[in-house]
C-alpha atoms as a PDB file:
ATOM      1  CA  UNK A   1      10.537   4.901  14.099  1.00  0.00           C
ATOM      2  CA  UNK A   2      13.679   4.773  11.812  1.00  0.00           C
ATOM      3  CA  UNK A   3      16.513   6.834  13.295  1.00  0.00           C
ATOM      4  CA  UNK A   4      17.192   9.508  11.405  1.00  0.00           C
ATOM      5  CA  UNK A   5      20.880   9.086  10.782  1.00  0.00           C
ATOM      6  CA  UNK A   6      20.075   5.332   9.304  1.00  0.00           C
ATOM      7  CA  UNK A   7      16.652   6.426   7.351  1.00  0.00           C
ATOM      8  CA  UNK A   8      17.525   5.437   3.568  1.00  0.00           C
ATOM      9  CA  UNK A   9      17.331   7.608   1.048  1.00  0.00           C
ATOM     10  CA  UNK A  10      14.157   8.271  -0.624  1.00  0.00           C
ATOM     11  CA  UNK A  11      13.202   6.884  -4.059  1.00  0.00           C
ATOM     12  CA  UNK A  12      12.871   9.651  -6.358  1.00  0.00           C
ATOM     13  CA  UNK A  13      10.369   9.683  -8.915  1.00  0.00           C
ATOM     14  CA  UNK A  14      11.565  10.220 -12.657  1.00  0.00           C
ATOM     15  CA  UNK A  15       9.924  13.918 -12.576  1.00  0.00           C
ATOM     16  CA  UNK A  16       7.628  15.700  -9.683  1.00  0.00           C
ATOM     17  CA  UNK A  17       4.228  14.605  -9.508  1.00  0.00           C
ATOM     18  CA  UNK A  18       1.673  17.336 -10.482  1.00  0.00           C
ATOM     19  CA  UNK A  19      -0.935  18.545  -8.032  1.00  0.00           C
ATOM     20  CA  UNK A  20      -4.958  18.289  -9.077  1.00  0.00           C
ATOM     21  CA  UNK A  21      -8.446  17.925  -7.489  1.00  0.00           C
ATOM     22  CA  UNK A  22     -10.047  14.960  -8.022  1.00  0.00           C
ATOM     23  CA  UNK A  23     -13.514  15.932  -9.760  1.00  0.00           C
ATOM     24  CA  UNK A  24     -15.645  12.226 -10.374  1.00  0.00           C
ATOM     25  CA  UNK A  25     -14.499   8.606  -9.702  1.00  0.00           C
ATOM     26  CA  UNK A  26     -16.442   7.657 -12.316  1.00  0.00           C
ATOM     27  CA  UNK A  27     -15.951   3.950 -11.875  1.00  0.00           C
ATOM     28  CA  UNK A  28     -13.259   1.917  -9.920  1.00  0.00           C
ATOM     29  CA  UNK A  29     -10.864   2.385 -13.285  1.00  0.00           C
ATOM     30  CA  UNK A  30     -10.777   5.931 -13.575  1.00  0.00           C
ATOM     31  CA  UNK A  31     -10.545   9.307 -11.929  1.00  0.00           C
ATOM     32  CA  UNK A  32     -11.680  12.800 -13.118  1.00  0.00           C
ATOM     33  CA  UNK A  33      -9.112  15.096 -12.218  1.00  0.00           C
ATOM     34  CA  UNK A  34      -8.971  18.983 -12.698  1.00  0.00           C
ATOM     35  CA  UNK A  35      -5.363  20.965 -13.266  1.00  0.00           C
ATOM     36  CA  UNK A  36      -7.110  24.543 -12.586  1.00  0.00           C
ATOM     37  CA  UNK A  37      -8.369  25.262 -16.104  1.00  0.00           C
ATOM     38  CA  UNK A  38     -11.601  23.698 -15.586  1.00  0.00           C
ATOM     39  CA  UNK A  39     -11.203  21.073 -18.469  1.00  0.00           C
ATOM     40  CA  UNK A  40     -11.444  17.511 -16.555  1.00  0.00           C
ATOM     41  CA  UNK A  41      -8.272  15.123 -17.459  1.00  0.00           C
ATOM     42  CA  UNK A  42      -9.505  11.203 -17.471  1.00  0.00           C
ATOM     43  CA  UNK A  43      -6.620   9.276 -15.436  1.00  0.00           C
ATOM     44  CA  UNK A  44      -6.104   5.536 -14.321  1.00  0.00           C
ATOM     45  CA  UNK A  45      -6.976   5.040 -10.839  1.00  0.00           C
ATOM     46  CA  UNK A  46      -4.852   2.498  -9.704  1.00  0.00           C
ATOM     47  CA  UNK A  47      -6.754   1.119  -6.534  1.00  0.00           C
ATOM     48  CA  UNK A  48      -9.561  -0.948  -7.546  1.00  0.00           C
ATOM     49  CA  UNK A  49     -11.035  -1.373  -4.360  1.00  0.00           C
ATOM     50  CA  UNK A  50     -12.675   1.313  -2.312  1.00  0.00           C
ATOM     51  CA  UNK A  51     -10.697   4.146  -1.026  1.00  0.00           C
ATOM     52  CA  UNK A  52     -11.607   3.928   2.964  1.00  0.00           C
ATOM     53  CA  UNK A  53     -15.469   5.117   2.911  1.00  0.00           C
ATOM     54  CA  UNK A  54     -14.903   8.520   1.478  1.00  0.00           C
ATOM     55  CA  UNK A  55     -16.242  10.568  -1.226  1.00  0.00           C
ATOM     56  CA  UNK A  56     -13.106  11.922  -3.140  1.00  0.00           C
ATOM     57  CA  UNK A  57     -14.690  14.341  -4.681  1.00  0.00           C
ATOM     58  CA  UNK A  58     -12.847  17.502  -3.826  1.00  0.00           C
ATOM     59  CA  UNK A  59      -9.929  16.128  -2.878  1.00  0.00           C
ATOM     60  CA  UNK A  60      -6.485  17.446  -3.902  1.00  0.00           C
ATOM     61  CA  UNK A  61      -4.588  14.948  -5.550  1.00  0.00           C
ATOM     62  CA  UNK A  62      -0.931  13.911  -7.387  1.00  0.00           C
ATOM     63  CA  UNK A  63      -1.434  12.893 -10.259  1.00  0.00           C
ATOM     64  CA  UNK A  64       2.173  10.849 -12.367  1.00  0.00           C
ATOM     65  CA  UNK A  65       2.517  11.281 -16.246  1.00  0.00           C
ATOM     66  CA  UNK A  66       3.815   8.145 -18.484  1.00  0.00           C
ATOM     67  CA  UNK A  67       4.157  10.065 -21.069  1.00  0.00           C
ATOM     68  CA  UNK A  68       3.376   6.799 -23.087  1.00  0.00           C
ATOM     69  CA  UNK A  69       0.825   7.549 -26.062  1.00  0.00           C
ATOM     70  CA  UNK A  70      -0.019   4.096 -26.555  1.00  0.00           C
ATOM     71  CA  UNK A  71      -1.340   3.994 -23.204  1.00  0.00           C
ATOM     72  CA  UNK A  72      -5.695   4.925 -23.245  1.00  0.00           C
ATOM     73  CA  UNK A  73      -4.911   6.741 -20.163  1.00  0.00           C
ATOM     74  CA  UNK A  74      -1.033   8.010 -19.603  1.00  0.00           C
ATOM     75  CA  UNK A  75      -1.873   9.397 -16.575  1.00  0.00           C
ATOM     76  CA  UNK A  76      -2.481   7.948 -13.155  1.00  0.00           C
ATOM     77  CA  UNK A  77      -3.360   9.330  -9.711  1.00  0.00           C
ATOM     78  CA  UNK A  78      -0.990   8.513  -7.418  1.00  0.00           C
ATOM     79  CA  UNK A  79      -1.997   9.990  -3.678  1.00  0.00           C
ATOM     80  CA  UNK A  80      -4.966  12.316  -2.571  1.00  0.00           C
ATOM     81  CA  UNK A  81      -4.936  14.500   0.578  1.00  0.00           C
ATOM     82  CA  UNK A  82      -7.604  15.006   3.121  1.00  0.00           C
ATOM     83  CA  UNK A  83      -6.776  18.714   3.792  1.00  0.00           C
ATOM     84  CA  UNK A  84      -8.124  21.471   1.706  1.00  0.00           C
ATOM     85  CA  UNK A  85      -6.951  21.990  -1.651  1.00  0.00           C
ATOM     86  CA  UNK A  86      -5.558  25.467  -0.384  1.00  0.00           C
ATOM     87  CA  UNK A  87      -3.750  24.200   2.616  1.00  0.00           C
ATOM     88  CA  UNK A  88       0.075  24.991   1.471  1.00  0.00           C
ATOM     89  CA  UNK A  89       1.498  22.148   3.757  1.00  0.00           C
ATOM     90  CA  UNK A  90      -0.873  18.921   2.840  1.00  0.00           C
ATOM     91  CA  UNK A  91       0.630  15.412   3.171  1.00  0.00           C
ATOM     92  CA  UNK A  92      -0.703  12.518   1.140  1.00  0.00           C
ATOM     93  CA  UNK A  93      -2.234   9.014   1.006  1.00  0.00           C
ATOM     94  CA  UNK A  94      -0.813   7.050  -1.703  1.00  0.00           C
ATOM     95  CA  UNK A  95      -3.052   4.708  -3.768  1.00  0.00           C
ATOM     96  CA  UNK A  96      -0.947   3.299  -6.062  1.00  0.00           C
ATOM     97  CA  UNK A  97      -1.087  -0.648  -4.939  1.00  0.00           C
ATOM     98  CA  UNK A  98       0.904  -1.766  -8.373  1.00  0.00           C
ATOM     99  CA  UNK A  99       3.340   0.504  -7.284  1.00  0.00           C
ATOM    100  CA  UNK A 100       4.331  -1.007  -3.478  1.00  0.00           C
ATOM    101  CA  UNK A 101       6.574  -3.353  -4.888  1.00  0.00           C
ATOM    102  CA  UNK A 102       8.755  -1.335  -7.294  1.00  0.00           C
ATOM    103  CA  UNK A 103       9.100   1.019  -3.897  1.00  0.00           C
ATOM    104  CA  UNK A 104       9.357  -1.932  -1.718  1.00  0.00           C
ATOM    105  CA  UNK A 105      12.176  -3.865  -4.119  1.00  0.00           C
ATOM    106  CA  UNK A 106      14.168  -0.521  -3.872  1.00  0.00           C
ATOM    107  CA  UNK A 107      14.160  -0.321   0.093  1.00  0.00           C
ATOM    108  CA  UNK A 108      14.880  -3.798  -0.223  1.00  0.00           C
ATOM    109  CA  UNK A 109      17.707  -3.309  -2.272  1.00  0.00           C
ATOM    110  CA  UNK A 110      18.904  -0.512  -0.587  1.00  0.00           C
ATOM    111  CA  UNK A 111      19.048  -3.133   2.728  1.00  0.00           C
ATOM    112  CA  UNK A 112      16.468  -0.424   4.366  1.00  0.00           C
ATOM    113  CA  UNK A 113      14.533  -3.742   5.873  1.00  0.00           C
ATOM    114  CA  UNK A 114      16.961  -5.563   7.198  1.00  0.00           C
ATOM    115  CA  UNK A 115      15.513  -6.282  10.557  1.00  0.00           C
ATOM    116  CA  UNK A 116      13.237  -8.246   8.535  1.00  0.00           C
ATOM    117  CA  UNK A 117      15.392 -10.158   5.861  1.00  0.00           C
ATOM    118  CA  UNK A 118      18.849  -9.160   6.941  1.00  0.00           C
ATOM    119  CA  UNK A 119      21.305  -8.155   4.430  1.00  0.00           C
ATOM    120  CA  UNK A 120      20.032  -8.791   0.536  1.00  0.00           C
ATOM    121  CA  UNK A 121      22.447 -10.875  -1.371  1.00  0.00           C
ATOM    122  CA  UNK A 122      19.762 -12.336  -3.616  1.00  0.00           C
ATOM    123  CA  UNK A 123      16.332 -11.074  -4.701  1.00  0.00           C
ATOM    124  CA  UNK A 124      14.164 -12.660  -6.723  1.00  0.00           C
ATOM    125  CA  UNK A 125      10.204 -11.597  -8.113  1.00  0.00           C
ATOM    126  CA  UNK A 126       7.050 -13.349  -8.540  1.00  0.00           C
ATOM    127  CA  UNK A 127       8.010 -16.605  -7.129  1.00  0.00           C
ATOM    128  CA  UNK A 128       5.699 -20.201  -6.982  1.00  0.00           C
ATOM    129  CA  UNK A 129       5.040 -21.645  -3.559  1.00  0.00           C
ATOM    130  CA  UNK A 130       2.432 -24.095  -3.609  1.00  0.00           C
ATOM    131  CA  UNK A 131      -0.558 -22.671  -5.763  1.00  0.00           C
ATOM    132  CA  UNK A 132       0.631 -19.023  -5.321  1.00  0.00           C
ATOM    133  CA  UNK A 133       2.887 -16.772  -6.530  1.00  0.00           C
ATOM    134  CA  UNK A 134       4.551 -14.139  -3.591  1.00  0.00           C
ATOM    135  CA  UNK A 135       5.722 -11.384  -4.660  1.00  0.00           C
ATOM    136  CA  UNK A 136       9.700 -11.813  -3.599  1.00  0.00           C
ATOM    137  CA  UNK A 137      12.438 -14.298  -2.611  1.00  0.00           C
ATOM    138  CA  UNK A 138      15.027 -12.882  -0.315  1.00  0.00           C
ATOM    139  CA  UNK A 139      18.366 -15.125  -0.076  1.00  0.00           C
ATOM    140  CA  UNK A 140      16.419 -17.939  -1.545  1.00  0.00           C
ATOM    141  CA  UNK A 141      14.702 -18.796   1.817  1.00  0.00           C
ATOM    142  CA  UNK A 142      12.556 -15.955   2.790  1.00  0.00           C
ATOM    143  CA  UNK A 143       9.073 -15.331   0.890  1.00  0.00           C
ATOM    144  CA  UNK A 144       7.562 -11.746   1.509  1.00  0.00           C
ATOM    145  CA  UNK A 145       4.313 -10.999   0.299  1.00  0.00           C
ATOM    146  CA  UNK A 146       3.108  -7.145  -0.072  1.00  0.00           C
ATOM    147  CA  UNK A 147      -0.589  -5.720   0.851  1.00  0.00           C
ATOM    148  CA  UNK A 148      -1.424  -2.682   0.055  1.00  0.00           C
ATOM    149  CA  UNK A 149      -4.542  -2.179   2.287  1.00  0.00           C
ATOM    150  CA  UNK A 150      -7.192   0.445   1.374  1.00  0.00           C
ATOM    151  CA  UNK A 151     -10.268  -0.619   1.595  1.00  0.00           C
ATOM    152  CA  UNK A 152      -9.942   1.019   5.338  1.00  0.00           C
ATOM    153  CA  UNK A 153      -7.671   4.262   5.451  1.00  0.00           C
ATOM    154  CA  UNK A 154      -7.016   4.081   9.645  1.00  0.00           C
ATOM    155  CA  UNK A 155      -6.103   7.618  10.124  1.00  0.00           C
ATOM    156  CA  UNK A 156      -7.932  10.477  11.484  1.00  0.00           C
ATOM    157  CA  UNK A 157     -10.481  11.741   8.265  1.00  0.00           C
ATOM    158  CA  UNK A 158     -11.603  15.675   8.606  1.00  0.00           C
ATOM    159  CA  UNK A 159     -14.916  16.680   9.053  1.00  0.00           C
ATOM    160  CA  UNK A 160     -15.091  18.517   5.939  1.00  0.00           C
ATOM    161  CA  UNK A 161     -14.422  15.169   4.205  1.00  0.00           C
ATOM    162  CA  UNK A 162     -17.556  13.230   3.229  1.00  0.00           C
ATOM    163  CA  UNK A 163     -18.148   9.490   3.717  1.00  0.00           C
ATOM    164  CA  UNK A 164     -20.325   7.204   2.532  1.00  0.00           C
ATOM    165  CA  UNK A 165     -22.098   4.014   4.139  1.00  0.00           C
ATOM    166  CA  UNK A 166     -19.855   1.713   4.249  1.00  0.00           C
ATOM    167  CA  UNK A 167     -19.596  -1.792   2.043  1.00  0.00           C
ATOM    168  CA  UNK A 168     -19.775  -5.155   3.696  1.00  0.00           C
ATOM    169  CA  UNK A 169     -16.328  -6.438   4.167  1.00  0.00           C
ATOM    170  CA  UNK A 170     -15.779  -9.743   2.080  1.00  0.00           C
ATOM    171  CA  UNK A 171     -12.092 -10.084   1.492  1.00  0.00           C
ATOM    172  CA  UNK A 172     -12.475 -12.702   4.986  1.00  0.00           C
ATOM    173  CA  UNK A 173     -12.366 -16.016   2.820  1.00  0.00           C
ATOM    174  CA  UNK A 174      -9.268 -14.395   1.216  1.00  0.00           C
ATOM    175  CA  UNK A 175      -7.297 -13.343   3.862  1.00  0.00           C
ATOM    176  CA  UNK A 176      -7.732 -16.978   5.761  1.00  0.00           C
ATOM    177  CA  UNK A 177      -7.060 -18.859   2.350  1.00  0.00           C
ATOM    178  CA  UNK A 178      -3.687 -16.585   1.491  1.00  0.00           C
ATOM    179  CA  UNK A 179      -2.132 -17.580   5.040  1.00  0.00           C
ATOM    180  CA  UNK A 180      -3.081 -21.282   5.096  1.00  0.00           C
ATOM    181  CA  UNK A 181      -1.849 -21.688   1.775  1.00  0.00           C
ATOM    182  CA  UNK A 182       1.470 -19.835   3.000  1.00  0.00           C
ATOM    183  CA  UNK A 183       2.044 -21.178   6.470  1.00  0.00           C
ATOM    184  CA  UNK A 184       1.307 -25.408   4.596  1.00  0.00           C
ATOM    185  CA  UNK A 185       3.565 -24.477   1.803  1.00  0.00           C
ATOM    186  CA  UNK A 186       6.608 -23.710   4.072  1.00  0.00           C
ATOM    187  CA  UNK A 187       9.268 -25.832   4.287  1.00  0.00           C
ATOM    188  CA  UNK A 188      11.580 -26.241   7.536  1.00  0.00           C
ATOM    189  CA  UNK A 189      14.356 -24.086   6.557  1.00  0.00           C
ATOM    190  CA  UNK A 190      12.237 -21.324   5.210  1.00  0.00           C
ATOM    191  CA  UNK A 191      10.655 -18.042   6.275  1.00  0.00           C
ATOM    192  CA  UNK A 192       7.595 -15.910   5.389  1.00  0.00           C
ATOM    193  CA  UNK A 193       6.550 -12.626   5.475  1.00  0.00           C
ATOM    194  CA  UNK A 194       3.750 -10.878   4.955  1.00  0.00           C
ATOM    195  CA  UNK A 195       4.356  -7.382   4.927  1.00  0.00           C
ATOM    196  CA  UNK A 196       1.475  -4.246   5.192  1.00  0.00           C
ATOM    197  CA  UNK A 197       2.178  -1.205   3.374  1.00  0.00           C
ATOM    198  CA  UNK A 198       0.718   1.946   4.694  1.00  0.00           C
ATOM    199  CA  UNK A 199       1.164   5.739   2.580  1.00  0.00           C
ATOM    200  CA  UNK A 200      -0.306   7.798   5.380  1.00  0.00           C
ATOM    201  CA  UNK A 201       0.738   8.380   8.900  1.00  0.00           C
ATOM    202  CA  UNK A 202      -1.043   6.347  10.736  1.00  0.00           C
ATOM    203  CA  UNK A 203      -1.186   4.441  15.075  1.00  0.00           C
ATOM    204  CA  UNK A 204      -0.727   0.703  13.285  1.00  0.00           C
ATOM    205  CA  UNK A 205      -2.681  -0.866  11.027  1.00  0.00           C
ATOM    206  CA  UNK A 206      -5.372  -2.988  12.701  1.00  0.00           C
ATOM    207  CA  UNK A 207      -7.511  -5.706  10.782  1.00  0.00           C
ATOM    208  CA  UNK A 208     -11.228  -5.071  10.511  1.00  0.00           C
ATOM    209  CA  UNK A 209     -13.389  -6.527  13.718  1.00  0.00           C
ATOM    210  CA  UNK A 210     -16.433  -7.799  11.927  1.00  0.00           C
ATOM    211  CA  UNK A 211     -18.311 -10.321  12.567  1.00  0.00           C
ATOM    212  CA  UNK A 212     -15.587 -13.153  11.581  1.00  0.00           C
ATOM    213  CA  UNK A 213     -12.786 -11.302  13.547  1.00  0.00           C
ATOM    214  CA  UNK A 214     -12.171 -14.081  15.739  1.00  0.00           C
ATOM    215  CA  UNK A 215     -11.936 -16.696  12.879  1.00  0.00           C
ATOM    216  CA  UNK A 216      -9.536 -14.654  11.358  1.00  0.00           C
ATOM    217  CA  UNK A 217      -7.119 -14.253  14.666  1.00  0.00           C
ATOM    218  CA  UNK A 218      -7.491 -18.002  14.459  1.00  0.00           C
ATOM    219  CA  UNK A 219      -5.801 -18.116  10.966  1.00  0.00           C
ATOM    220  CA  UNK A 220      -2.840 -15.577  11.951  1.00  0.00           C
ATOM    221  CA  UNK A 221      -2.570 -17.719  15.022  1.00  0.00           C
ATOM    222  CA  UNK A 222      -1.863 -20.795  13.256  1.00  0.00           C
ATOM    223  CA  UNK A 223       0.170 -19.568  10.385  1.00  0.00           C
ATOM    224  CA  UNK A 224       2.282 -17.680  12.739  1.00  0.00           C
ATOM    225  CA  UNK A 225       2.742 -20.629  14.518  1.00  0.00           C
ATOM    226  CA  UNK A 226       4.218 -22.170  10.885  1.00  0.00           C
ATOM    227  CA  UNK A 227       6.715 -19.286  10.593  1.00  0.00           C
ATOM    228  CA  UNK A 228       4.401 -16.621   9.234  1.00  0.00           C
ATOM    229  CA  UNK A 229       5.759 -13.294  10.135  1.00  0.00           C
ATOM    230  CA  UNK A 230       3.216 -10.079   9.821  1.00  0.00           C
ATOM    231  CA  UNK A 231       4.900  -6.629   9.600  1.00  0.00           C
ATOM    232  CA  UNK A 232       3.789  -2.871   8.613  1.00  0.00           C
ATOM    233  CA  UNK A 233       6.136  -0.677   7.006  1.00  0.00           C
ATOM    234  CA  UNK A 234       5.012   3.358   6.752  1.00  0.00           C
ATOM    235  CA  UNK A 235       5.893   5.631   3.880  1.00  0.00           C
ATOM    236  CA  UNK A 236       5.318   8.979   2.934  1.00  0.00           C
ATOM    237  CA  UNK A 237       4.533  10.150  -0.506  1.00  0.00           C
ATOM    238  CA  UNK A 238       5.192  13.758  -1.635  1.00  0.00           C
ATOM    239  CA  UNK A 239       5.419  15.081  -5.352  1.00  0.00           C
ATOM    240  CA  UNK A 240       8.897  14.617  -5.502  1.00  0.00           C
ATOM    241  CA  UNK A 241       9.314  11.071  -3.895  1.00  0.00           C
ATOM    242  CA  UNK A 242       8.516   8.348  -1.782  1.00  0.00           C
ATOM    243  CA  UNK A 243      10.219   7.817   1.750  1.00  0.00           C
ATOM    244  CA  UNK A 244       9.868   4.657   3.985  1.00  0.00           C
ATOM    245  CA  UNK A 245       9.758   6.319   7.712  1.00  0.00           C
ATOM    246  CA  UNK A 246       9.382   3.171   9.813  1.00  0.00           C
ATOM    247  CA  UNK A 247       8.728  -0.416  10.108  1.00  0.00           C
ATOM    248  CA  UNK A 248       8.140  -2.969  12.960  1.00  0.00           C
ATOM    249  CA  UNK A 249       6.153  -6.404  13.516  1.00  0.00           C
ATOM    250  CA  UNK A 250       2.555  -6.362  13.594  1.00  0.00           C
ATOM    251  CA  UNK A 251       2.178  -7.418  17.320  1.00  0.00           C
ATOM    252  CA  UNK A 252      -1.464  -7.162  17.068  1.00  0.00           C
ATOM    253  CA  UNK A 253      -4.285  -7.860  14.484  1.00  0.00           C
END
């Protein structure tokens, strides 16, 4: 955990986020979300994927405004909460994948990672190595890569939450491919890291034990081996902002 007296600042959003309850996911685009009048609002949903294996229907949610009338859909869920929409007190999962690396650039900026890239003199976006592109250059020698995992939420879910039978997980072949392609395209006097964001307090995010688990461990073994460092970093979302709380190496996966 971050020590209070050196947590950074949070990143304030431009205005507060406004609270709704999601109503329909009608597909993986879009989000039904009610303000209290009763007339749904259509809004972006900004994780494609599936959301854990829960039914968000019910669920209270935050919901950000663009207030850009060009856009089909100006407004976009950004978190839901597992407790009841009357609980005064809720705290939030945020879903908003494109977002992680505006939020992660700022803490970046801000030199709030440091035990990963130590101090920031040069930052650069949506760099080429080998037949990807990562999503930063620190100092010109250190790729970091963001995930936003959600197809598994890893945190205690209430029982007045319902679930549904869970999807077979395929993203294997991608996971392996991403950090062979990474750990071959390194050269000697550079570093990589792939760093797991989390919005939701969670015990450490832990990769899914399926039936190619061991495969897998076989990957991370050999592209840590290459210089391929794994990290989580933990954030909390409320309406007002978004806070990063800790961050350490992923020891285990």
């Amino acid at each position: 955990m971050i020590a209070p007296h050196d947590a950074p600042a949070p990143l304030l959003f431009p205005e507060p986020l406004r609270e709704g309850t999601i109503l329909a996911r009608p597909n993986r685009f879009i989000m039904d979300v009610g303000f209290g009048d009763g007339v749904p609002v259509r809004c972006h949903c900004p994780a494609v994927s599936r959301i854990g294996d829960l039914d968000l229907t019910g669920r209270p949610c935050l919901v950000s405004d663009s207030h850009n009338p060009r856009r089909k859909l100006p407004l976009t869920v950004e978190a839901f909460s597992l407790q009841r929409p009357d609980d005064p007190h809720k705290r939030w999962i945020g879903i908003n994948q494109n977002a992680s690396n505006r939020y992660v650039e700022h803490f970046l900026r801000e030199d709030a990672l440091k035990a990963i890239t130590g101090p920031v003199r040069h930052l650069r976006r949506e760099v080429p190595l080998g037949s990807s592109r990562l999503d930063f250059l620190v100092n010109e020698n250190q790729y970091l890569e963001v995930k936003t995992p959600l197809v598994q939420i890893q945190t205690a879910i209430p029982p007045w939450v319902p679930t549904v039978p869970p999807a077979p997980f395929n993203s294997t072949e991608r996971v392996q491919r991403h950090l062979s392609e990474l750990a071959a395209s390194l050269q000697h006097n550079e570093r990589a890291v792939i760093l797991y964001c989390l919005y939701y307090a969670n015990d450490g995010f832990r990769y899914y034990h399926g039936t190619t688990y061991e495969e897998v461990l076989a990957c991370v073994d050999a592209a840590r081996a290459a210089g391929v460092e794994l990290w989580q970093a933990d954030f909390a979302i409320t309406p007002e902002s978004v806070a990063l709380t800790d961050y350490h190496p992923l020891e285990e996966w």
